[in-house]
N, C-alpha and C. Protein backbone atom coordinates (compact mmCIF):
# COMPACT_ATOMS: atom_id res chain seq x y z
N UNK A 1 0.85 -1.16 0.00
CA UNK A 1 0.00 0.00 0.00
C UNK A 1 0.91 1.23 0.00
N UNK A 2 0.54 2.30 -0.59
CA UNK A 2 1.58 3.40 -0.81
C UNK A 2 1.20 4.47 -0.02
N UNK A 3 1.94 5.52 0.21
CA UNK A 3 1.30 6.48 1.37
C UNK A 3 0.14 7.48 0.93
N UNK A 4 0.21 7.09 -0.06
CA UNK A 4 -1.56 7.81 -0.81
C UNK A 4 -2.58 7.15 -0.41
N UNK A 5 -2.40 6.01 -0.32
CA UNK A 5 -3.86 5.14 0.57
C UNK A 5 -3.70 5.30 1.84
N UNK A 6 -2.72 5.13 2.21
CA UNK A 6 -2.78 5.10 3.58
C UNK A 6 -3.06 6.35 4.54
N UNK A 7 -2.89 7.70 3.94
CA UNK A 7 -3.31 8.72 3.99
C UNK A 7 -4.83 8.78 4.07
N UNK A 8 -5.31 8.09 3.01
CA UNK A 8 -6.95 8.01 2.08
C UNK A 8 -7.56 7.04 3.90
N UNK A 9 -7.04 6.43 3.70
CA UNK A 9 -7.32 5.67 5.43
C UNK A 9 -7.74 6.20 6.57
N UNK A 10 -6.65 6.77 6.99
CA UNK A 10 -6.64 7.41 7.90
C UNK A 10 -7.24 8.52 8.10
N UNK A 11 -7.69 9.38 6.91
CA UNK A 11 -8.37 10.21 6.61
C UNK A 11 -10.04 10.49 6.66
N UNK A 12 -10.60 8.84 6.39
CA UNK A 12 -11.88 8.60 6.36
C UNK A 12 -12.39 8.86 8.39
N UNK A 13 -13.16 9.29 8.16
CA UNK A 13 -13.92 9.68 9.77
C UNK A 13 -15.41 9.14 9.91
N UNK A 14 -15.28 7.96 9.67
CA UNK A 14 -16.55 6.83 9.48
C UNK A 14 -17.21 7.21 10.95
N UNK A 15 -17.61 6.24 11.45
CA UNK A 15 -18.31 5.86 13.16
C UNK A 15 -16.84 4.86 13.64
N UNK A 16 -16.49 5.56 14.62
CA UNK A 16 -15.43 4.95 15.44
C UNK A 16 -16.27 3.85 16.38
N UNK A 17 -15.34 2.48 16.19
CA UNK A 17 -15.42 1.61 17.58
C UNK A 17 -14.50 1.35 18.02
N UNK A 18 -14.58 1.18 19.60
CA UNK A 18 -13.13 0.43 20.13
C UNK A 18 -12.50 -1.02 19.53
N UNK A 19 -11.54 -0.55 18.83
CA UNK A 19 -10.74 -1.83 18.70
C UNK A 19 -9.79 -2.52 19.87
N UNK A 20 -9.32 -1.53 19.82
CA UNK A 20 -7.70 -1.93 20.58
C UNK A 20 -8.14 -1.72 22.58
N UNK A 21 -7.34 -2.04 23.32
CA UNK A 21 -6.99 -1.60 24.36
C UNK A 21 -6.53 -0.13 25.12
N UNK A 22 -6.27 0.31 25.69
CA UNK A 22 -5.60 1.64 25.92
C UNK A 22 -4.19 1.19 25.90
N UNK A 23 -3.80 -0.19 26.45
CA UNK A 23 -2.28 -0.67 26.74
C UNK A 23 -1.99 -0.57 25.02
N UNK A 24 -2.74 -1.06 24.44
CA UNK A 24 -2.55 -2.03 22.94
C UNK A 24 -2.34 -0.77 22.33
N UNK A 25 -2.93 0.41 22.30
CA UNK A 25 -2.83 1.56 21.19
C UNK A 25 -1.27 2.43 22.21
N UNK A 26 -1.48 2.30 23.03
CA UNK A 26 -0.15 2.94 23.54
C UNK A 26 1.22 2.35 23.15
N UNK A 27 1.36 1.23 23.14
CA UNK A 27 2.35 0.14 22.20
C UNK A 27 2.39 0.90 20.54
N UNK A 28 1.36 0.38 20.20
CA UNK A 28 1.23 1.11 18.80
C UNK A 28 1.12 2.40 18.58
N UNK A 29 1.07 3.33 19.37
CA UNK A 29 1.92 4.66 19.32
C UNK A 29 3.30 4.38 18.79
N UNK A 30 3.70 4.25 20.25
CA UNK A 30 5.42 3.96 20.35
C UNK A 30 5.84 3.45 19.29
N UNK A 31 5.26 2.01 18.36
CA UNK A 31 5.55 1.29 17.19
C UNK A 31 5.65 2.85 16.04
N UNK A 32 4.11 3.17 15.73
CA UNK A 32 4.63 4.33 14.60
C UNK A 32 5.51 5.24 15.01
N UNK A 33 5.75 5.53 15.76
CA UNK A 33 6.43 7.08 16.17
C UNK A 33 8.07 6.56 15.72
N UNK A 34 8.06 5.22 15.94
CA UNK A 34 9.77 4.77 15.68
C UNK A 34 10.07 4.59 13.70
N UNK A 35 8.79 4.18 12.73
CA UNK A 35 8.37 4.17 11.83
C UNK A 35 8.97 5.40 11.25
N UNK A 36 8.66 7.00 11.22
CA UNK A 36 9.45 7.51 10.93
C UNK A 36 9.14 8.30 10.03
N UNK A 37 7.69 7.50 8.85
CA UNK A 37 6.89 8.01 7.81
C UNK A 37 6.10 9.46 8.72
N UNK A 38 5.07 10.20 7.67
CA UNK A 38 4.76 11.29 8.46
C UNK A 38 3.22 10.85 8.09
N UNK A 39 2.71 9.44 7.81
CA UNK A 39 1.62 8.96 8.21
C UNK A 39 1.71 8.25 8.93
N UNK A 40 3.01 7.49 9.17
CA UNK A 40 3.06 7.05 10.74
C UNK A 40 2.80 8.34 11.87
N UNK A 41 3.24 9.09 11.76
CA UNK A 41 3.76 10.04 12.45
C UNK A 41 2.00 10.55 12.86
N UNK A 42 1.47 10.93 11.90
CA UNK A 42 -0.21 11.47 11.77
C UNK A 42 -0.70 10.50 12.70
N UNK A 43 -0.71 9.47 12.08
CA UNK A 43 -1.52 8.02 13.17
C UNK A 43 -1.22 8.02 14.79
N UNK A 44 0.05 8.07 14.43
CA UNK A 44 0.38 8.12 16.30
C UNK A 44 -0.29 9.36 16.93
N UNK A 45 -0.12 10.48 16.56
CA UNK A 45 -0.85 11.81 17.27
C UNK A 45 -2.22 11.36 17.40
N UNK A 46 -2.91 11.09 16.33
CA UNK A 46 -4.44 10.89 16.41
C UNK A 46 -4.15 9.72 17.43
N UNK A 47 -3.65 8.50 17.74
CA UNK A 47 -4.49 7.61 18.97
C UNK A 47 -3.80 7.83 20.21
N UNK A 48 -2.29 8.79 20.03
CA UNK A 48 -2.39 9.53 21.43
C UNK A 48 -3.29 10.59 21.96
N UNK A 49 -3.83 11.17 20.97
CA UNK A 49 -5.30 12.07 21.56
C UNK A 49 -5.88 11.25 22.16
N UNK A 50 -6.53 10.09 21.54
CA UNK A 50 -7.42 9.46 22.15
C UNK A 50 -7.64 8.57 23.40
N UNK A 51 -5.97 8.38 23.89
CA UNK A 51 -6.11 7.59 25.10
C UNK A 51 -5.91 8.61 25.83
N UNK A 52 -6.42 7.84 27.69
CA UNK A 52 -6.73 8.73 28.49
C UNK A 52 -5.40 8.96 29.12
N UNK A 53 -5.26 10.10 30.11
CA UNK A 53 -3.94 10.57 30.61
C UNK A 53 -3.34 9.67 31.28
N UNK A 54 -2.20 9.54 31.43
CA UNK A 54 -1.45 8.63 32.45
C UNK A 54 -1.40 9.60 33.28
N UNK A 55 -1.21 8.65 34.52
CA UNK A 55 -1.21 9.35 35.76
C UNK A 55 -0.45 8.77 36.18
């Protein structure tokens, strides 16, 4: 997949459901952010918004 779809992806703002965990998307932060692309980079910001604060 090339970063034109994957853009096209990430882009769509359908009806969100929980997939993942809070542990599981916090992992997969950390995973894109090491990735390096700047749709990795997009992805990680958007599901660090979405989990709740560490305390």
């Amino acid at each position: 997949m090339d970063e034109t779809q994957l853009w096209t992806l990430i882009g769509d703002q359908g009806e969100r459901e929980p997939l993942i965990t809070p542990g599981e998307a916090r992992a997969a932060v950390q995973l894109l952010r090491r990735e390096g692309s700047p749709v990795a980079d997009e992805l990680a910001v958007r599901l660090a918004r979405r989990l709740p604060a560490e305390e």
